[in-house]
C-alpha atoms as a PDB file:
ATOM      1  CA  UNK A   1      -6.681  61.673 -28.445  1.00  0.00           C
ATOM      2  CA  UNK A   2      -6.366  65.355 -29.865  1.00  0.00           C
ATOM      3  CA  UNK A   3      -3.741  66.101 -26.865  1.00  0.00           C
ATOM      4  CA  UNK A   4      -1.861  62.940 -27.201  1.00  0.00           C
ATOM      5  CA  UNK A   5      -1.001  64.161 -30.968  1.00  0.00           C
ATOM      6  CA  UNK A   6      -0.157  68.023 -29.520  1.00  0.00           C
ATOM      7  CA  UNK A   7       1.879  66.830 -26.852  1.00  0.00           C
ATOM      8  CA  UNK A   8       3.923  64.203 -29.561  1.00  0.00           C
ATOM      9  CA  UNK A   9       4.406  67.315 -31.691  1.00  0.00           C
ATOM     10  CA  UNK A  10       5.188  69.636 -28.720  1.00  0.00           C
ATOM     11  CA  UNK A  11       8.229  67.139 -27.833  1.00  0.00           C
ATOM     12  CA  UNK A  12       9.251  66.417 -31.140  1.00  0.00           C
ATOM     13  CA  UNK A  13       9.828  70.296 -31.813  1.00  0.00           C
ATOM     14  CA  UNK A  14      11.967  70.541 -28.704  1.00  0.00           C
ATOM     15  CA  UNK A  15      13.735  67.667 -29.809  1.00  0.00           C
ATOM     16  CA  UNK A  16      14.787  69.506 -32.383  1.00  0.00           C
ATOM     17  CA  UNK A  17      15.205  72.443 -31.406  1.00  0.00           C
ATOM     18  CA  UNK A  18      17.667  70.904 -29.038  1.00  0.00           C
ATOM     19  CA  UNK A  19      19.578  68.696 -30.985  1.00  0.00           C
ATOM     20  CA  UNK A  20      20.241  71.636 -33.756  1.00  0.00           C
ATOM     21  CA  UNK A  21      22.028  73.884 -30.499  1.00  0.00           C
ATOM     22  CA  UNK A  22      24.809  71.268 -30.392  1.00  0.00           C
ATOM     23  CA  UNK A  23      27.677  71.695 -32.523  1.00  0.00           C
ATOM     24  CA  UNK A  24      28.612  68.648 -34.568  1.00  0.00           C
ATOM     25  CA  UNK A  25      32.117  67.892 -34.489  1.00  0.00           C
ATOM     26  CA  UNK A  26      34.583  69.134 -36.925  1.00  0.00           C
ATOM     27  CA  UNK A  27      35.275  66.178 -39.717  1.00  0.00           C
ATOM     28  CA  UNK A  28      38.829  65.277 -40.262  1.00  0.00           C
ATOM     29  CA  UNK A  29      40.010  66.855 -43.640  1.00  0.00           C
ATOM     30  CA  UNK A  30      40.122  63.498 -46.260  1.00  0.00           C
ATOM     31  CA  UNK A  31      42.851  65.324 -48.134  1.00  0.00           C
ATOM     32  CA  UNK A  32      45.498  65.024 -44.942  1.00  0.00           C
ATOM     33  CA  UNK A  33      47.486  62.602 -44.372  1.00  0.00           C
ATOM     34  CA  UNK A  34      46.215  61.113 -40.731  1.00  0.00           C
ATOM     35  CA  UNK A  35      49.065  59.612 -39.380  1.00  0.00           C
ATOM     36  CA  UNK A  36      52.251  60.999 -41.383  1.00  0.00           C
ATOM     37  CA  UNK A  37      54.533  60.466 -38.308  1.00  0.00           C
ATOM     38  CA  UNK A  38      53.843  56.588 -37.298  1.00  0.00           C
ATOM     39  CA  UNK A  39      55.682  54.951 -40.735  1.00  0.00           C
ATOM     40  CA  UNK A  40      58.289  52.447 -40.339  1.00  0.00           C
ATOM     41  CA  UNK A  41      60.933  50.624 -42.004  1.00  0.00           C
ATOM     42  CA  UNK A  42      59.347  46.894 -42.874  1.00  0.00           C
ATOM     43  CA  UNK A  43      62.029  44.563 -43.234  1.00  0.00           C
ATOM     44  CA  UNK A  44      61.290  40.840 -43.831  1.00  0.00           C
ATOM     45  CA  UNK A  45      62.728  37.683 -42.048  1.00  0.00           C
ATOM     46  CA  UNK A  46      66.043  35.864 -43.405  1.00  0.00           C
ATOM     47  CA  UNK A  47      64.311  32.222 -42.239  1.00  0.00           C
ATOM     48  CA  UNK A  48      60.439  32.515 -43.117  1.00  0.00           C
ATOM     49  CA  UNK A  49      60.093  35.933 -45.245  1.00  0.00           C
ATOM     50  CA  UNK A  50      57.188  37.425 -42.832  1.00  0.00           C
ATOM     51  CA  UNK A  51      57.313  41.385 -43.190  1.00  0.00           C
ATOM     52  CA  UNK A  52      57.388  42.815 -39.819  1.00  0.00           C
ATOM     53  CA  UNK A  53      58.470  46.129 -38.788  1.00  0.00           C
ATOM     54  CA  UNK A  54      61.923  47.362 -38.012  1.00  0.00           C
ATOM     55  CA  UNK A  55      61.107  47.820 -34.448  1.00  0.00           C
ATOM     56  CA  UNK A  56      59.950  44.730 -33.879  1.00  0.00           C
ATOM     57  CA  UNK A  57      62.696  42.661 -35.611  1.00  0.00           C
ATOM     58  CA  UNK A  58      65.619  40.857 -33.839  1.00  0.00           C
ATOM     59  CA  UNK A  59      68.776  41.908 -35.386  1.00  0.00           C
ATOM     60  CA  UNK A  60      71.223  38.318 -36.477  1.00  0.00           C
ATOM     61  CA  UNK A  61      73.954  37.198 -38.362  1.00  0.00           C
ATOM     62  CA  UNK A  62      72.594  37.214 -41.541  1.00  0.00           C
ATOM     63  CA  UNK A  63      70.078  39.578 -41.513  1.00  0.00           C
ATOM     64  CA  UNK A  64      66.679  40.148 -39.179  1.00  0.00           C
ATOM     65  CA  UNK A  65      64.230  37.911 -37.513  1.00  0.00           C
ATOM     66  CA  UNK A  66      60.842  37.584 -36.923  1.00  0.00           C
ATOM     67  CA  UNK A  67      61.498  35.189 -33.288  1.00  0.00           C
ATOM     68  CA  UNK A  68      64.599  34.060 -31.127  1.00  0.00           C
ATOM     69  CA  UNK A  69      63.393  30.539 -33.011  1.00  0.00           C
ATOM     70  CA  UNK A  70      63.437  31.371 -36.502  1.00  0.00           C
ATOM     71  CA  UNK A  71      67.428  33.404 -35.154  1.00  0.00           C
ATOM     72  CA  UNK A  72      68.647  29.937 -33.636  1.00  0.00           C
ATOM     73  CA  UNK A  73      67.574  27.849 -36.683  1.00  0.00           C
ATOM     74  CA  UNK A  74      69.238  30.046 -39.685  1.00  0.00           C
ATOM     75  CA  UNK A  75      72.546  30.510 -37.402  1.00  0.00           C
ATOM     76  CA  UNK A  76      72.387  26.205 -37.116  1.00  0.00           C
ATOM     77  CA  UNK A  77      71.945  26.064 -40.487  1.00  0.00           C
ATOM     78  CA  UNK A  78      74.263  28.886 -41.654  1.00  0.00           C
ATOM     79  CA  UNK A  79      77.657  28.325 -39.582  1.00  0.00           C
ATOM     80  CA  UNK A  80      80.110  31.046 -39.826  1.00  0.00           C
ATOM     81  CA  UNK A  81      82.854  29.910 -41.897  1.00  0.00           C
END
């Protein structure tokens, strides 16, 4: 029983020893800003209101879009003059 509890220490000290060698990975620094370059214009829809980005937004008479739906039913609605 005596070398059961030597060898469980033995292996738990190289554990150790072998997980303190690695070298942890650097933490991001909280104070930066992590994604500074990925911001974009939200516009919202002229029919329903979502926000969406600009990217992602149909361009229409009368504004932006969320869908080719929500386009279709504003220009029935809204005839040009």
């Amino acid at each position: 029983m005596k070398y059961l509890l030597v060898l469980l220490i033995v292996l738990a000290v190289l554990w150790l020893a072998r997980s303190s060698r690695r070298p942890l990975p650097p933490r991001p620094d909280p104070r930066q800003d992590p994604a500074p370059d990925r911001q974009q214009a939200i516009v919202a829809c002229a029919h329903c209101g979502l926000h969406l980005p600009r990217d992602e937004a149909l361009p229409g008479r009368g504004g932006v879009f969320c869908g080719e739906a929500h386009r279709t039913e504003y220009e029935k609605a809204h005839p040009t003059a």
